[in-house]
PDB file of N, CA and C in Angstrom:
ATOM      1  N   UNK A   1     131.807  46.995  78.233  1.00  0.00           N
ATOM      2  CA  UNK A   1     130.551  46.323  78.533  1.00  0.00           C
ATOM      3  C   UNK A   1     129.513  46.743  77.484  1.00  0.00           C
ATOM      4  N   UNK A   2     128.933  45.508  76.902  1.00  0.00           N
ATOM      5  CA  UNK A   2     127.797  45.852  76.050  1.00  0.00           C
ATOM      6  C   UNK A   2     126.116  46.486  76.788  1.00  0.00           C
ATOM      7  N   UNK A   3     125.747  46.545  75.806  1.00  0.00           N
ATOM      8  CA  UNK A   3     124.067  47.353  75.966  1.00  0.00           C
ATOM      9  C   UNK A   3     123.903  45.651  76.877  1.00  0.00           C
ATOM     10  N   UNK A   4     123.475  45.214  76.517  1.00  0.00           N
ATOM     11  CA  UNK A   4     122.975  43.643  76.962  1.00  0.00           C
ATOM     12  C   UNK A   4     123.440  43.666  78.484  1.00  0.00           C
ATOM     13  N   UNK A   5     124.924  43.453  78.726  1.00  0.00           N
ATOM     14  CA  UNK A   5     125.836  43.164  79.695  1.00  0.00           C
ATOM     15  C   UNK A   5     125.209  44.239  81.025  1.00  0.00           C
ATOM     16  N   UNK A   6     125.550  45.308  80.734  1.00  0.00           N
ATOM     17  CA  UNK A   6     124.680  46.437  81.420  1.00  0.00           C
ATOM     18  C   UNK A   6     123.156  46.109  82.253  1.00  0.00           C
ATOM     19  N   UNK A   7     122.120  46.046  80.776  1.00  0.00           N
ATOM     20  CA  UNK A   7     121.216  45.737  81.514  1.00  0.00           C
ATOM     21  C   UNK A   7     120.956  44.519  82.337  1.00  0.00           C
ATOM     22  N   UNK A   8     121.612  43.680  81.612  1.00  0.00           N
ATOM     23  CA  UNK A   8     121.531  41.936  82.499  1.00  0.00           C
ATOM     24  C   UNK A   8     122.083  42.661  84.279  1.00  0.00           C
ATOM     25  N   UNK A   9     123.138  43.232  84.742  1.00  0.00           N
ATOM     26  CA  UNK A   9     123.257  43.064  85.517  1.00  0.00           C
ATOM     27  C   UNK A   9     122.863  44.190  86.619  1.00  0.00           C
ATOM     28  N   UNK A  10     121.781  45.350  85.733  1.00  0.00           N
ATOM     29  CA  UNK A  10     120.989  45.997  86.413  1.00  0.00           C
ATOM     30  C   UNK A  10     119.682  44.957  86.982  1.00  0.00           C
ATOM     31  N   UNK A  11     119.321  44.560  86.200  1.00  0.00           N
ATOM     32  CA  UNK A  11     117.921  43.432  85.986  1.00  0.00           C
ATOM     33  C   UNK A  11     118.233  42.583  87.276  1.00  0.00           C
ATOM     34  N   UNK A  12     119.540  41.668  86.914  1.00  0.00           N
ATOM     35  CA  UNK A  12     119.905  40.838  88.374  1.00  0.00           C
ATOM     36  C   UNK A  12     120.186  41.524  89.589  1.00  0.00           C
ATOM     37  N   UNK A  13     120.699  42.540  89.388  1.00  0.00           N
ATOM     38  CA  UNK A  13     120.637  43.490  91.000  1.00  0.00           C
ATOM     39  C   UNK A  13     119.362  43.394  91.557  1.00  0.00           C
ATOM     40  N   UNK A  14     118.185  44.238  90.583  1.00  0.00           N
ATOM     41  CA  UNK A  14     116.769  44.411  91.169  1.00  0.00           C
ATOM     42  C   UNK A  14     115.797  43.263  91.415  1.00  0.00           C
ATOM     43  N   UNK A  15     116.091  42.328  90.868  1.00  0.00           N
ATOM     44  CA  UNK A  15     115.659  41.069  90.939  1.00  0.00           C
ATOM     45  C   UNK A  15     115.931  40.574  92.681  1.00  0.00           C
ATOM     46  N   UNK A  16     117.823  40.699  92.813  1.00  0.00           N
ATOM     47  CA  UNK A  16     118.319  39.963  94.149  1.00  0.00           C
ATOM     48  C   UNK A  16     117.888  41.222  94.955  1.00  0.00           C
ATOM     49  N   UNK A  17     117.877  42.395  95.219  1.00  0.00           N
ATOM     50  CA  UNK A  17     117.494  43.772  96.348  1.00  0.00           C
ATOM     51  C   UNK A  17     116.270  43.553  96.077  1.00  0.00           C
ATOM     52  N   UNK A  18     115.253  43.339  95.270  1.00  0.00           N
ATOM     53  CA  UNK A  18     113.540  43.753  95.574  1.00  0.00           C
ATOM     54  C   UNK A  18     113.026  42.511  96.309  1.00  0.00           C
ATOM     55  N   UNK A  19     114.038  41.130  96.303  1.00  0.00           N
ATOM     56  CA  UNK A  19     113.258  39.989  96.061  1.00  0.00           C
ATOM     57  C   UNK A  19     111.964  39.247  95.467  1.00  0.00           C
ATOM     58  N   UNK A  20     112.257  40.328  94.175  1.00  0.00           N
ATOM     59  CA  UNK A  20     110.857  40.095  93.043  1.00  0.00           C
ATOM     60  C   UNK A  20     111.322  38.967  92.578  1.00  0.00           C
ATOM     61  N   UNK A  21     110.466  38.161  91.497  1.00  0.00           N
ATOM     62  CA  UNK A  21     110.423  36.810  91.157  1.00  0.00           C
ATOM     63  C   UNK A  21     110.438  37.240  89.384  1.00  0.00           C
ATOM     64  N   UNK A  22     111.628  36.738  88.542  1.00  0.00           N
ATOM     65  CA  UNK A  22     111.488  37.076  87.946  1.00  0.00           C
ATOM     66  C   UNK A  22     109.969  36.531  86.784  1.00  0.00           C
ATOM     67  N   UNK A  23     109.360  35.847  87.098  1.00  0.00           N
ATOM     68  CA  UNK A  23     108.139  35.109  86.654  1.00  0.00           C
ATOM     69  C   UNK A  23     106.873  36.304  86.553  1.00  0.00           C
ATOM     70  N   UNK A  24     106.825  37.147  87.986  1.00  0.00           N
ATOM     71  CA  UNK A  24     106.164  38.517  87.665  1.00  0.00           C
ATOM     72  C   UNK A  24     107.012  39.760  86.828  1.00  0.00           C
ATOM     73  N   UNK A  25     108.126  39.524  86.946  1.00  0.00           N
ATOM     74  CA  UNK A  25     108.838  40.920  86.144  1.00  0.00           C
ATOM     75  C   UNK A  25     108.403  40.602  84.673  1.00  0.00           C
ATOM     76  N   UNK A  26     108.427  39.385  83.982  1.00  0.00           N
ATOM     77  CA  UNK A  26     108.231  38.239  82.840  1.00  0.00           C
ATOM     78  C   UNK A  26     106.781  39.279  82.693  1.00  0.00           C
ATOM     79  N   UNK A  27     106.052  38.962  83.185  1.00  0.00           N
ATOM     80  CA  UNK A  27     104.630  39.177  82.618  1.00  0.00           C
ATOM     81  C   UNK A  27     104.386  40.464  82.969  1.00  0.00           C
ATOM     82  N   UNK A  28     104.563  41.759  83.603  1.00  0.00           N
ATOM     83  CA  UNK A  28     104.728  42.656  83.843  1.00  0.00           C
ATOM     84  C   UNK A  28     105.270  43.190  82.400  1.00  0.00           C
ATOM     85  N   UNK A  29     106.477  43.402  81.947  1.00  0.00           N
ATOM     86  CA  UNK A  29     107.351  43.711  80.624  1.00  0.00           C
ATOM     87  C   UNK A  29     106.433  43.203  79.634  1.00  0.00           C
ATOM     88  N   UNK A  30     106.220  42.022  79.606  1.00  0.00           N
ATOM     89  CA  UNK A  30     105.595  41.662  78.349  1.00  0.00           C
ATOM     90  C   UNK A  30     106.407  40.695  77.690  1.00  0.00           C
ATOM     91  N   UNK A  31     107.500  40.070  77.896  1.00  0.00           N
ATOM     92  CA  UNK A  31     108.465  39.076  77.147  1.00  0.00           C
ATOM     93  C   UNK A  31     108.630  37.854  77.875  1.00  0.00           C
ATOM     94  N   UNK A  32     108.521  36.454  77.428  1.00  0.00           N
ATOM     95  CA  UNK A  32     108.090  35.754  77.587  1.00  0.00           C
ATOM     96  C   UNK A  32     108.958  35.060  78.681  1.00  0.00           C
ATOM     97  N   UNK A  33     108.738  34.597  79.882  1.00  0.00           N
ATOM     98  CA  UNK A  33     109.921  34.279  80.908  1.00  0.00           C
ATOM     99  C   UNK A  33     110.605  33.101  80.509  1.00  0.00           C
ATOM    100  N   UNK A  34     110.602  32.205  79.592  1.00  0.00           N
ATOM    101  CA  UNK A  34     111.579  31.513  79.440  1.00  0.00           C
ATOM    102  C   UNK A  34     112.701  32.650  78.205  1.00  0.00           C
ATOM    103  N   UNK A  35     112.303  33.158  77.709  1.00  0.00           N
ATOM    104  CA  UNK A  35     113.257  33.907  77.220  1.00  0.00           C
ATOM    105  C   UNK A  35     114.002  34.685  77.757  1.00  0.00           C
ATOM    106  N   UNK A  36     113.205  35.377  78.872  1.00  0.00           N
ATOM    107  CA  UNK A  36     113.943  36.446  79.677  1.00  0.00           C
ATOM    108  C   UNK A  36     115.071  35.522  80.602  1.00  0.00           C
ATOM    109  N   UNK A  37     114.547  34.145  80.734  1.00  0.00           N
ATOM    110  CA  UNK A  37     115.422  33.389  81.629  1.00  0.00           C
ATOM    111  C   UNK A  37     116.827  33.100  80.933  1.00  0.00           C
ATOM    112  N   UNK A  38     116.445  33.340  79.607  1.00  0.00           N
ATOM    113  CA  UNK A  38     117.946  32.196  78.922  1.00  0.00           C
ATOM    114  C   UNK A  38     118.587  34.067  78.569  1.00  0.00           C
ATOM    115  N   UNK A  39     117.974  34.650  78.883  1.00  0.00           N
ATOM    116  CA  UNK A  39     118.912  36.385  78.603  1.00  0.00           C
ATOM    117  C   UNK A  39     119.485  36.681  79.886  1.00  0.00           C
ATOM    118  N   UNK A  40     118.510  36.630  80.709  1.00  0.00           N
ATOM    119  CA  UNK A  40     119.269  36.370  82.404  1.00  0.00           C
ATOM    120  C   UNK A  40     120.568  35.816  82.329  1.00  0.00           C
ATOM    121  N   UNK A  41     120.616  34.475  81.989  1.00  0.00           N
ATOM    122  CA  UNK A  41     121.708  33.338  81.759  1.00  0.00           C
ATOM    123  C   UNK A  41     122.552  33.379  80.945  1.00  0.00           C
ATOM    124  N   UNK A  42     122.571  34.642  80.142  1.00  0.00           N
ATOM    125  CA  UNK A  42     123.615  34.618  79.140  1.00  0.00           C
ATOM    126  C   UNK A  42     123.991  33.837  77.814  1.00  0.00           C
ATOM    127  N   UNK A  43     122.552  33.023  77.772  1.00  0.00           N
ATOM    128  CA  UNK A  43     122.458  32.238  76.415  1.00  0.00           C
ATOM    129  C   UNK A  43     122.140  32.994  75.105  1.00  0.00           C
ATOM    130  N   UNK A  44     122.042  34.117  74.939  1.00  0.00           N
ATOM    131  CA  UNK A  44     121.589  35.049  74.256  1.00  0.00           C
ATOM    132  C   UNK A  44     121.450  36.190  74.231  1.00  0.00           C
ATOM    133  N   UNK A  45     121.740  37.573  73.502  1.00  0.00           N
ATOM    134  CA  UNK A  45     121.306  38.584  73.966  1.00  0.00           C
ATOM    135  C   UNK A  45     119.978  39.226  73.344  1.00  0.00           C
ATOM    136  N   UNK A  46     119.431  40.154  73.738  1.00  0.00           N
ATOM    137  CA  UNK A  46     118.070  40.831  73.280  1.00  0.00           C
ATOM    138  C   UNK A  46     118.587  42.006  72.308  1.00  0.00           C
ATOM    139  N   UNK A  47     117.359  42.179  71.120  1.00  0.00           N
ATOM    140  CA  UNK A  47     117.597  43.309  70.662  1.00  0.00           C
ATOM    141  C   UNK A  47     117.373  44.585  71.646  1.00  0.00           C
ATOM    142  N   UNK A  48     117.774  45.706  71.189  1.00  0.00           N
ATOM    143  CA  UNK A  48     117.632  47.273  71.730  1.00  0.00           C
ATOM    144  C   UNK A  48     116.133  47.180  72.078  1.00  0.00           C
ATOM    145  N   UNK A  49     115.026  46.814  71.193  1.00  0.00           N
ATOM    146  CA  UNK A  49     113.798  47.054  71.973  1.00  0.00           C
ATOM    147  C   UNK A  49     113.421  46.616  73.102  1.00  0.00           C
ATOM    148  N   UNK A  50     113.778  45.707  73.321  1.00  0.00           N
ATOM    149  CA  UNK A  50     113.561  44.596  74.744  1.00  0.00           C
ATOM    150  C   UNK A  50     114.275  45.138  75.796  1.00  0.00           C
ATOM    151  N   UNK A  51     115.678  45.637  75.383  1.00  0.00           N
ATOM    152  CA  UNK A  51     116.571  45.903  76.841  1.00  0.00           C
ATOM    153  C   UNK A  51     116.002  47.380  76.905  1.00  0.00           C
ATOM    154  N   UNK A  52     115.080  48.188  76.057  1.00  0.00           N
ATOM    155  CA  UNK A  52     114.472  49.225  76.137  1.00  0.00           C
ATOM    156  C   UNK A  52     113.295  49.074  76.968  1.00  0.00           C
ATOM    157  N   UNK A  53     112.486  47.856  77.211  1.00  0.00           N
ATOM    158  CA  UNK A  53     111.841  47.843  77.660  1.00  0.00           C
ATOM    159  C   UNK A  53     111.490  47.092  79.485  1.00  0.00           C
ATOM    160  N   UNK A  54     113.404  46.528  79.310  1.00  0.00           N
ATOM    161  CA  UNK A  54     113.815  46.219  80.466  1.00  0.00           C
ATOM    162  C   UNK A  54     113.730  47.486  81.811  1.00  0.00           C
ATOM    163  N   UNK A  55     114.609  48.054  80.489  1.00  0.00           N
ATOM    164  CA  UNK A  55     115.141  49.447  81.431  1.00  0.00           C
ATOM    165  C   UNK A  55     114.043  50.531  81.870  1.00  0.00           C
ATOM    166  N   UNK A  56     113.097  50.759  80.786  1.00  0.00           N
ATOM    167  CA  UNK A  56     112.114  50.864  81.284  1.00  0.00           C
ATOM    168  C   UNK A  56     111.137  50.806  82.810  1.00  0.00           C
ATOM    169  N   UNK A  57     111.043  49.603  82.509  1.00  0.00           N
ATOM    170  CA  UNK A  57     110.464  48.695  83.393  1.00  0.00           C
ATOM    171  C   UNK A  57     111.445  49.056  85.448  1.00  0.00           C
ATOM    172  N   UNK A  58     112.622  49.018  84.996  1.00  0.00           N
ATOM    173  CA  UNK A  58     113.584  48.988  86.205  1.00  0.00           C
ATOM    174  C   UNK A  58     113.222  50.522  86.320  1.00  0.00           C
ATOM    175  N   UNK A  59     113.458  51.572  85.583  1.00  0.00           N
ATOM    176  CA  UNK A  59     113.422  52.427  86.206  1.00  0.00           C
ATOM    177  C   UNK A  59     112.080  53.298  86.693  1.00  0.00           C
ATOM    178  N   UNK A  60     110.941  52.841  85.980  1.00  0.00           N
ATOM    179  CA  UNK A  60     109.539  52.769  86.943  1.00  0.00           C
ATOM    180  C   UNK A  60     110.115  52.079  88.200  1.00  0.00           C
ATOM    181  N   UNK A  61     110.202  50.964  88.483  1.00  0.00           N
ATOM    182  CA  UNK A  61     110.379  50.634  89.724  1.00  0.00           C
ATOM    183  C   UNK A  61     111.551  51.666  90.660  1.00  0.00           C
ATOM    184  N   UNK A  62     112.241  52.110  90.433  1.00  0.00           N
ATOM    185  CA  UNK A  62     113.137  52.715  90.790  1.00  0.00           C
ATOM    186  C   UNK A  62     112.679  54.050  91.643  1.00  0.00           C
ATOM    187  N   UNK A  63     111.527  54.482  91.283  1.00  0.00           N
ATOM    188  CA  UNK A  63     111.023  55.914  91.835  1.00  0.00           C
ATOM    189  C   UNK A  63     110.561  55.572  92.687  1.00  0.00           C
TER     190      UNK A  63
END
């Protein structure tokens, strides 16, 4: 499993358990939600900074 693969399906876990919307996670992070949508979807992957700032992001929420 890649860096990408990983976070995509940390991201979709916390997305389906928080019942957050990913439209606030979008503007929260800082990356633009149609992008985050087509990375969601597997049309693309993100560089290291972005899934850095995914993970980030998840694991603030996490505490």
């Amino acid at each position: 499993m890649n860096h990408n693969e990983e976070v995509r399906n940390e991201f979709q876990n916390y997305l389906k358990d928080n019942g957050v919307k990913m439209g606030f996670v979008a503007s929260e992070i800082g990356i633009p939600l149609n992008s985050l949508s087509k990375w969601r979807n597997s049309y693309f992957d993100f560089r290291i900074d972005k899934l850095i700032m995914i993970k980030k992001y998840l694991k603030e929420k996490a505490k």
